[in-house]
N, C-alpha and C. Protein backbone atom coordinates (compact mmCIF):
# COMPACT_ATOMS: atom_id res chain seq x y z
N UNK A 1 37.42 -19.69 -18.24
CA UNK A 1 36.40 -18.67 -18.47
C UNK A 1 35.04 -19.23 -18.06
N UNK A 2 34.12 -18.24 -17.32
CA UNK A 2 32.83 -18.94 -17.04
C UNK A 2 31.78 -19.01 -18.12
N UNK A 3 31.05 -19.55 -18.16
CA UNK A 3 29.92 -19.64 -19.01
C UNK A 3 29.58 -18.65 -19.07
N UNK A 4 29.10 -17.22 -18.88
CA UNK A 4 28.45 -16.30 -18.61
C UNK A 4 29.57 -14.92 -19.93
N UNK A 5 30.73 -15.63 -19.45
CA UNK A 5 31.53 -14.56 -20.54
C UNK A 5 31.66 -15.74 -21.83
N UNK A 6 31.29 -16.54 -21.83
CA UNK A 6 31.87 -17.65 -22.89
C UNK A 6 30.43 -17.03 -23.73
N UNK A 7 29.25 -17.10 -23.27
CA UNK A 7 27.90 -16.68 -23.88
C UNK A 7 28.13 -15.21 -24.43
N UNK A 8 28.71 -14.33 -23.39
CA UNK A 8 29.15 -12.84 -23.94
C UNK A 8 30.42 -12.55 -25.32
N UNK A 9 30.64 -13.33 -25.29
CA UNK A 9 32.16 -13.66 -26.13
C UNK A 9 30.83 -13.75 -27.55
N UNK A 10 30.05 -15.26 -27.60
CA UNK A 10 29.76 -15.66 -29.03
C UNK A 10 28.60 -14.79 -28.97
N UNK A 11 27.82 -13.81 -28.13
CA UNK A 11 26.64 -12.96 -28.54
C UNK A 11 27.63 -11.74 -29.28
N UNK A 12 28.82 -11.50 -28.64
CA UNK A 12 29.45 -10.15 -29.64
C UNK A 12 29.91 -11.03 -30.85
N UNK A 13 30.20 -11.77 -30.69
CA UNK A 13 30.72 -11.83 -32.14
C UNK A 13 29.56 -12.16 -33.32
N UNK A 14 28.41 -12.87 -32.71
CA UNK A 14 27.20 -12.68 -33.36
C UNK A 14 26.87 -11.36 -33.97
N UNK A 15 26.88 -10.55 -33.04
CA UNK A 15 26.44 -8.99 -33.08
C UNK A 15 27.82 -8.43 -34.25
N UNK A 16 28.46 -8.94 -34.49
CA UNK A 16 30.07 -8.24 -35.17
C UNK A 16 29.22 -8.31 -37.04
N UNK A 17 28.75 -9.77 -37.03
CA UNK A 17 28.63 -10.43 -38.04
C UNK A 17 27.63 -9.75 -38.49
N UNK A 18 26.42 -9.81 -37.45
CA UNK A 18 25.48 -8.99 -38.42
C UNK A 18 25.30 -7.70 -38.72
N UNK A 19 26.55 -6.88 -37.83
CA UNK A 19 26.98 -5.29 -38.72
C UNK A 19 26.92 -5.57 -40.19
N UNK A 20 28.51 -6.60 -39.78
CA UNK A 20 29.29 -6.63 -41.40
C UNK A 20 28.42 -6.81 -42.36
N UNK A 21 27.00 -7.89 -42.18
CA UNK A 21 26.66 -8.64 -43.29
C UNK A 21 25.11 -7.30 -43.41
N UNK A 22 25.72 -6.14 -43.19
CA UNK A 22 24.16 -4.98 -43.20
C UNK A 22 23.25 -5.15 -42.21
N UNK A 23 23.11 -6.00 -41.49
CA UNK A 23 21.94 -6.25 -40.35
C UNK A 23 21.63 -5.66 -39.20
N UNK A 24 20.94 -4.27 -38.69
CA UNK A 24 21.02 -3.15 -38.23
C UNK A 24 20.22 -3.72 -36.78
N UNK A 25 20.75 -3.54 -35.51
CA UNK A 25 19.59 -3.79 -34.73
C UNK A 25 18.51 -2.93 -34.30
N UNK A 26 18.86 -1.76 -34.58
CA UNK A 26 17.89 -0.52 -34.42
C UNK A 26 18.26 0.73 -35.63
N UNK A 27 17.24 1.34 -35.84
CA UNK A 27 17.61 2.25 -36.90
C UNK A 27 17.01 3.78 -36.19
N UNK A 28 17.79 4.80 -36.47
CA UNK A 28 17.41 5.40 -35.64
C UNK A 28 17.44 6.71 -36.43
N UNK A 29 15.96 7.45 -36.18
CA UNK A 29 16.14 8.26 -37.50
C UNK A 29 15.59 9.68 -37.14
N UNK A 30 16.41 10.77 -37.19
CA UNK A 30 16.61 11.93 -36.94
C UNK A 30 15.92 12.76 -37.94
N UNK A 31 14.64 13.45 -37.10
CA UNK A 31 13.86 14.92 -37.85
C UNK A 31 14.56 15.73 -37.86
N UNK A 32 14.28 16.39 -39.15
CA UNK A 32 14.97 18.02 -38.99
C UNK A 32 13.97 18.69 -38.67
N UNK A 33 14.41 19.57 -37.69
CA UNK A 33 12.94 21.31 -37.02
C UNK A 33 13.08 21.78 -38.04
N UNK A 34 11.95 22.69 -38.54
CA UNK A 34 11.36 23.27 -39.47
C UNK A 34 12.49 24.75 -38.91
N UNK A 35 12.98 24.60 -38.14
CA UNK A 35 13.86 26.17 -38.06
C UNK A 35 15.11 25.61 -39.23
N UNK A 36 15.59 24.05 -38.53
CA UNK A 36 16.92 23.93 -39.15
C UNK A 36 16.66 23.83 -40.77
N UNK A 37 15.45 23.39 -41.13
CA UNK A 37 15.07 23.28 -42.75
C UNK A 37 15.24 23.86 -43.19
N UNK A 38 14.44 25.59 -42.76
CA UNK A 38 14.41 26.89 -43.15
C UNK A 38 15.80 27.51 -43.69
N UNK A 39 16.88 27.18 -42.39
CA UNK A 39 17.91 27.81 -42.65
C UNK A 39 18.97 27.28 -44.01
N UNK A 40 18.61 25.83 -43.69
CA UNK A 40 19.20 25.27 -45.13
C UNK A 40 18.58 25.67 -46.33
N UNK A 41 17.34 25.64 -46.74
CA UNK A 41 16.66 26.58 -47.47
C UNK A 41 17.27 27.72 -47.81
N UNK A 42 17.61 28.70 -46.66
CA UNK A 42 17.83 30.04 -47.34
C UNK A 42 19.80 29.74 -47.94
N UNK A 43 20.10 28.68 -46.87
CA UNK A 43 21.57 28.82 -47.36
C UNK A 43 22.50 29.44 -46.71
N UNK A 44 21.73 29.68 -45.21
CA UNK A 44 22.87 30.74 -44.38
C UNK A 44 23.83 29.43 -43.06
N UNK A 45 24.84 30.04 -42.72
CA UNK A 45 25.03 29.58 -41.19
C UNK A 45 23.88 29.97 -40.14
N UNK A 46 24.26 29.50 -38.92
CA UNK A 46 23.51 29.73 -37.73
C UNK A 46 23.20 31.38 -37.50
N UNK A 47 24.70 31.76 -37.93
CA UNK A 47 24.56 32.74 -37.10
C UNK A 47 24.11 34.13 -38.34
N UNK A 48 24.53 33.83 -39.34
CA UNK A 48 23.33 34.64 -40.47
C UNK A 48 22.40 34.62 -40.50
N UNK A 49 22.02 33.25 -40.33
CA UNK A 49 19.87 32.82 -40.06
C UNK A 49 19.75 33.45 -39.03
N UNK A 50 20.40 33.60 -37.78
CA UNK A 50 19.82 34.02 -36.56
C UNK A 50 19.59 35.52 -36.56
N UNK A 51 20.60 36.18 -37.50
CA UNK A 51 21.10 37.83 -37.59
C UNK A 51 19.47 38.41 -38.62
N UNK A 52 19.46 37.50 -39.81
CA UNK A 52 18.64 38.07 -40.63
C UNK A 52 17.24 37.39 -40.04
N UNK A 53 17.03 36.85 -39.35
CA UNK A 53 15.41 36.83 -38.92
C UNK A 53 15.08 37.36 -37.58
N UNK A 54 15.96 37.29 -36.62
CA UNK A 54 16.32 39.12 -35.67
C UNK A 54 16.28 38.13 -34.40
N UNK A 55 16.77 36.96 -33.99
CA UNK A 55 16.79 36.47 -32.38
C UNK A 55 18.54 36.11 -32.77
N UNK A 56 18.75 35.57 -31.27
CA UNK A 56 20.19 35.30 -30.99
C UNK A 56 20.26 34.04 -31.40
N UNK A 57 21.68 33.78 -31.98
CA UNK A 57 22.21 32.24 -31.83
C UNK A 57 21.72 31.17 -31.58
N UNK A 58 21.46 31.52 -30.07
CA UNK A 58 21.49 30.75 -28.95
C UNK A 58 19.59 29.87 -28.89
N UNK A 59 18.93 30.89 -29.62
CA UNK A 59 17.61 30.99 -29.74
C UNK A 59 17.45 29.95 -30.79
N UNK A 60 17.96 30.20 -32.15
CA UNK A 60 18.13 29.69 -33.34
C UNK A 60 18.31 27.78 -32.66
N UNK A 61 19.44 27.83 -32.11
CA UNK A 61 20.10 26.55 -31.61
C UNK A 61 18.83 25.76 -30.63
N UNK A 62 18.53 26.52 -29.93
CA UNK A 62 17.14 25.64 -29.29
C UNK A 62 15.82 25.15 -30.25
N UNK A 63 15.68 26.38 -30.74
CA UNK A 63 14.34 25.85 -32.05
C UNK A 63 15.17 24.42 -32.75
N UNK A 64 16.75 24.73 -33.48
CA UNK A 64 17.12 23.84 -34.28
C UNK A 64 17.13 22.41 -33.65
N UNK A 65 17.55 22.50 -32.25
CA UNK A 65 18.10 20.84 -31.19
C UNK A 65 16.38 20.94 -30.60
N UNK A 66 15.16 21.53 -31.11
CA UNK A 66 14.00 21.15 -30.49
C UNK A 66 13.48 21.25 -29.44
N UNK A 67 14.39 22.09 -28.61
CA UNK A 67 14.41 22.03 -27.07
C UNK A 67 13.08 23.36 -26.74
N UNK A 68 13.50 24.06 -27.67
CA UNK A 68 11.98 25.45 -27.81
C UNK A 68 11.75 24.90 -29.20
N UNK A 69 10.29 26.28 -29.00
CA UNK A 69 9.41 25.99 -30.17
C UNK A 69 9.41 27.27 -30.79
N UNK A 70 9.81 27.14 -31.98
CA UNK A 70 9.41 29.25 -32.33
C UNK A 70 7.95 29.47 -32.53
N UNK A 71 7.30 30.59 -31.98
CA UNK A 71 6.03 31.11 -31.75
C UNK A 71 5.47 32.57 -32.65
N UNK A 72 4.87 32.94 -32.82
CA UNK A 72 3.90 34.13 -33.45
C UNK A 72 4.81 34.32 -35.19
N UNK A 73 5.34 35.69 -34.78
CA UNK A 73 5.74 36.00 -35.84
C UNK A 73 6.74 35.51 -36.27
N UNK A 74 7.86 34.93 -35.11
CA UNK A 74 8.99 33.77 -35.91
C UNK A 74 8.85 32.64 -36.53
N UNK A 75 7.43 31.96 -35.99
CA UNK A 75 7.22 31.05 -37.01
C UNK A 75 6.26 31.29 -38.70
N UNK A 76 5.90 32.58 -38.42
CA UNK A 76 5.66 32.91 -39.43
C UNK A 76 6.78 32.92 -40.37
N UNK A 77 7.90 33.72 -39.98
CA UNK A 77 9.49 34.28 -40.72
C UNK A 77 9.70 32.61 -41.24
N UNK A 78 9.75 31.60 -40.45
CA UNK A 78 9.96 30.36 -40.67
C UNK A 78 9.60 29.83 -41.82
N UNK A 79 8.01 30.07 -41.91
CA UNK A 79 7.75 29.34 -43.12
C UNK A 79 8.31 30.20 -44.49
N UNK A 80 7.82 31.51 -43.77
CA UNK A 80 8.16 32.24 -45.83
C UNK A 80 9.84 31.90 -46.33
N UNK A 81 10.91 31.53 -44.71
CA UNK A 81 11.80 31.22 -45.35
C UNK A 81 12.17 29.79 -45.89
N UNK A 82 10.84 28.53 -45.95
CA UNK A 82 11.12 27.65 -45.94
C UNK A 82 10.41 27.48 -47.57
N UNK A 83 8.98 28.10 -48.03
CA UNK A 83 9.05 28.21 -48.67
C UNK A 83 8.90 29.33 -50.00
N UNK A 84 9.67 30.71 -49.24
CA UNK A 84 10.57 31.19 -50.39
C UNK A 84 11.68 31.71 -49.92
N UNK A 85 12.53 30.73 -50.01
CA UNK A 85 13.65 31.35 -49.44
C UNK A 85 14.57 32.08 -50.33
N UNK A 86 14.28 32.72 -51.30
CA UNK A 86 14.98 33.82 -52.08
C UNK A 86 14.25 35.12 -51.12
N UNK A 87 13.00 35.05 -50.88
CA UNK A 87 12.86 36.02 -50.39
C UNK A 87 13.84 37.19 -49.11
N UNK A 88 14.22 35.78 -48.36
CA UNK A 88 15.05 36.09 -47.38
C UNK A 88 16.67 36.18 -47.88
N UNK A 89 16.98 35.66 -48.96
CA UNK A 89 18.25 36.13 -49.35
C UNK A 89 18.34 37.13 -49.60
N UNK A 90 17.50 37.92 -50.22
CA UNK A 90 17.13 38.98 -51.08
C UNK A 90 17.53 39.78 -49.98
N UNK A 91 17.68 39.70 -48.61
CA UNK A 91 17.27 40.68 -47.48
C UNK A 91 18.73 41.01 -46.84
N UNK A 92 19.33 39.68 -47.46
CA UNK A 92 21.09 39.47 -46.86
C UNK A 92 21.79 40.73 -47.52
């Protein structure tokens, strides 16, 4: 074996050890969009949140993965369902 995999061999098993022993080399830490908050808030699936605040699925899924931004009056709907989200059950 050459030196080059003999070094690759004891850096993984380095790297094995400091999983096991908790030792993280990067931590990597995931926001929730204020759409996906909302919807947990009210307590619906995708496709109830998407039905009772009046866009498609597909719409819902971009605000949620961040890829759009919801604008005017949907981000208005956003907040009252984030913070009152009985209000919007109330509507189910």
């Amino acid at each position: 074996m050459d030196k080059e995999m003999e070094q690759f061999g004891r850096d993984l098993l380095q790297s094995v050890r400091e999983m096991k022993a908790g030792k993280a080399a990067r931590v990597t830490r995931v926001e929730v969009s204020e759409a996906a908050h909302a919807r947990q808030r009210v307590g619906a699936s995708q496709s109830e949140f998407a039905k009772l605040i009046g866009v498609s699925v597909r719409t819902l899924q971009e605000w949620e993965q961040g890829r759009r931004e919801p604008t005017g009056a949907a981000r208005t709907l956003l907040r009252v369902a984030e913070q009152h989200p009985e209000a919007l059950r109330d509507l189910s």
